[in-house]
Protein backbone atom coordinates (compact mmCIF):
# COMPACT_ATOMS: atom_id res chain seq x y z
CA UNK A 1 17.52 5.39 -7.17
CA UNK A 2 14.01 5.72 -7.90
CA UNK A 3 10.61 5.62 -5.56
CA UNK A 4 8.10 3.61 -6.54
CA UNK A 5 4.31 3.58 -5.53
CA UNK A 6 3.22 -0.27 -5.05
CA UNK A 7 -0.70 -0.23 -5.37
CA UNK A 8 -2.15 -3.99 -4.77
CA UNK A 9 -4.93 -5.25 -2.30
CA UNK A 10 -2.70 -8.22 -1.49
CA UNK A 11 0.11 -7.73 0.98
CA UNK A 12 2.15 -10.24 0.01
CA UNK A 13 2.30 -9.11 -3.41
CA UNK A 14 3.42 -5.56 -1.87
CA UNK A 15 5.68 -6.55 0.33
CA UNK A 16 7.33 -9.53 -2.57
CA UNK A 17 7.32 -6.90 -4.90
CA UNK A 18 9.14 -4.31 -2.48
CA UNK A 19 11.73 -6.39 -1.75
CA UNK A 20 13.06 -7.28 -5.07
CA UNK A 21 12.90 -3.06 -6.07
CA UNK A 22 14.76 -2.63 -2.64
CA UNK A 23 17.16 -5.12 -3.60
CA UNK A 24 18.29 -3.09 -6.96
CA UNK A 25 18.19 0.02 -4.71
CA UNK A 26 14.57 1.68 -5.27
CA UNK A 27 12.68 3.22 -2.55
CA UNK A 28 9.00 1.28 -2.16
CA UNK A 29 6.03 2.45 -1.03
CA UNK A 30 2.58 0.59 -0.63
CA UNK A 31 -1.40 1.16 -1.02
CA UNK A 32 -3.68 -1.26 -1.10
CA UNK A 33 -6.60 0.44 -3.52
CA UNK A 34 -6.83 2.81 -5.82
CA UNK A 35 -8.49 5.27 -2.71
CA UNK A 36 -5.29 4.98 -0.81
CA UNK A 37 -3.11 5.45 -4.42
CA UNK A 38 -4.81 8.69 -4.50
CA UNK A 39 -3.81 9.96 -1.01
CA UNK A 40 -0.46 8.58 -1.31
CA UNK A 41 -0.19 10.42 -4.28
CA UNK A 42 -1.04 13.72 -2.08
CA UNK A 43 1.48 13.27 -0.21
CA UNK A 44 4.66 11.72 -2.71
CA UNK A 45 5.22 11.94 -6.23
CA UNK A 46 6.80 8.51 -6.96
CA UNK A 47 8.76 7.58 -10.02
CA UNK A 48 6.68 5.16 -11.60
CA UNK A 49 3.66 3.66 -10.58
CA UNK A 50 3.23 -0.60 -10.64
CA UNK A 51 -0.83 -0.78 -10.41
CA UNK A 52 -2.71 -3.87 -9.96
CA UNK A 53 -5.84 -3.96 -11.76
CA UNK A 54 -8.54 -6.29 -9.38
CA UNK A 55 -8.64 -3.93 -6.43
CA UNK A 56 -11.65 -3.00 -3.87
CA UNK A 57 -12.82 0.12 -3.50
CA UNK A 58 -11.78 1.47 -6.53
CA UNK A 59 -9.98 -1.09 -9.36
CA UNK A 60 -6.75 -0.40 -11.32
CA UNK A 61 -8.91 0.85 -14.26
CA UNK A 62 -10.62 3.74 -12.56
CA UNK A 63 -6.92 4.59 -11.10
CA UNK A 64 -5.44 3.92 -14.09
CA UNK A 65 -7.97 6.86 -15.56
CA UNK A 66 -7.46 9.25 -13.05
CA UNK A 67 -3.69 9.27 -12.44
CA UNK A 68 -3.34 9.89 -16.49
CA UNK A 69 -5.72 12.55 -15.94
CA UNK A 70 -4.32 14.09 -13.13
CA UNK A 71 -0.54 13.15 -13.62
CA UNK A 72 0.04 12.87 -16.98
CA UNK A 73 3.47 11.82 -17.00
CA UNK A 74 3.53 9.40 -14.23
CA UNK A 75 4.89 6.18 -15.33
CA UNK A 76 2.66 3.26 -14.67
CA UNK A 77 3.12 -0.20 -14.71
CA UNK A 78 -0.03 -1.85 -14.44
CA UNK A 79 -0.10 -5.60 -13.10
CA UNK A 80 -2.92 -8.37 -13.37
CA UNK A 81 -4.12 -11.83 -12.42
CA UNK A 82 -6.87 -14.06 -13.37
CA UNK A 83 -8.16 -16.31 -15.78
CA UNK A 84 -6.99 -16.37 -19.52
CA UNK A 85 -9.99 -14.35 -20.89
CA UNK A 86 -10.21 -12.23 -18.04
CA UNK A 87 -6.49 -11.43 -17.37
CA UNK A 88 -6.16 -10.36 -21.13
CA UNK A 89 -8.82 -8.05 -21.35
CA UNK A 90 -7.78 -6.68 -18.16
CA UNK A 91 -4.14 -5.85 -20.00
CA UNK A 92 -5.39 -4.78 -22.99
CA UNK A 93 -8.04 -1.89 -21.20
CA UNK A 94 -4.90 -1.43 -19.21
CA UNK A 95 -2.93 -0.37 -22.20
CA UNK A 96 -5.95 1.54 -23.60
CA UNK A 97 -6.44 3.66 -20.40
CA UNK A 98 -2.48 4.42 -20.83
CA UNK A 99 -0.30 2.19 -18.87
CA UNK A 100 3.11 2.34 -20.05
CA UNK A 101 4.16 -1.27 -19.84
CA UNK A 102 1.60 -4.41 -18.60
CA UNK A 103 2.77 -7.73 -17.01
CA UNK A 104 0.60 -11.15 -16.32
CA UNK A 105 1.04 -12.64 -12.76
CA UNK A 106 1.93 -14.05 -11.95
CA UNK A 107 5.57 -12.90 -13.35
CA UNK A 108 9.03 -13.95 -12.95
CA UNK A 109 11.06 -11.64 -10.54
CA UNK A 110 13.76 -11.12 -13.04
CA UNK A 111 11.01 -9.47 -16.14
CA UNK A 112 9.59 -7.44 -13.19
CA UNK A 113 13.19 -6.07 -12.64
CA UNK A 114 13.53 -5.56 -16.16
CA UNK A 115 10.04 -4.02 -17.36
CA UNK A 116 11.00 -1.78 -13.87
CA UNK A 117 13.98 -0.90 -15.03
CA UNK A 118 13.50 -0.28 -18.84
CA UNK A 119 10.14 1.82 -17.49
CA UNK A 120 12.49 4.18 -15.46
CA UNK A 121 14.98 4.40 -18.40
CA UNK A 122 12.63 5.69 -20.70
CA UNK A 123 12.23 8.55 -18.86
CA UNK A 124 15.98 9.72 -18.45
CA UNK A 125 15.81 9.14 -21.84
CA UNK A 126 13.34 11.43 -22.78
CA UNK A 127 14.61 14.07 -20.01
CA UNK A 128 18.46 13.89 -21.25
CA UNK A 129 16.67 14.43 -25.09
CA UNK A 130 14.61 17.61 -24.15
């Protein structure tokens, strides 16, 4: 169906994450920073992009920056964890650096699926429109 770049510093959350896309019949593939997004990105052009935002190296923010730059009509889910204050203001820059959808962790499997799914709708939308 669809491949989808899984950028997160924690390996469980990749792999979790993987397996429910796998299980509605996506293709996943993993980084762990926003460095290794970037190569990956050299090498595949994935579907949508599901972007955590507290990364080493370089954070979901600065990624978040250049893939709009540089891929403009990626799609890009961006994900995000931490206390109240924090984990909102992380979502909101998020949205203001131009991810298409946000979600809190953590999140329930089945609005990942969904937010996932209405994300890759959106653009066969727009492409059966044009």
């Amino acid at each position: 169906m669809a491949l989808i770049l899984i950028v997160d510093d924690d390996a469980a959350i990749r792999d979790s994450i993987a397996m429910l896309l796998e299980i509605d019949g996506h293709e996943a593939i993993h980084a762990e920073n926003g460095r290794q997004c970037e190569l990956t990105l050299g090498q595949w052009l994935p579907d949508l992009v599901i972007l955590d935002i507290f990364m080493p190296e370089r954070d979901g923010i600065e990624t978040l920056r250049a893939l709009r730059q540089n891929h403009p009509h990626l799609k890009i889910l961006a994900i995000s964890g931490g206390g109240d204050s924090k984990l909102e203001r992380s979502l909101h820059f998020a949205r203001e650096f131009g991810a298409d959808e946000v979600l809190a962790k953590p999140f329930a499997d089945a609005d990942l699926r969904a937010t996932v799914r209405a994300l890759l709708e959106r653009g066969r939308d727009i492409v059966g429109s044009a």
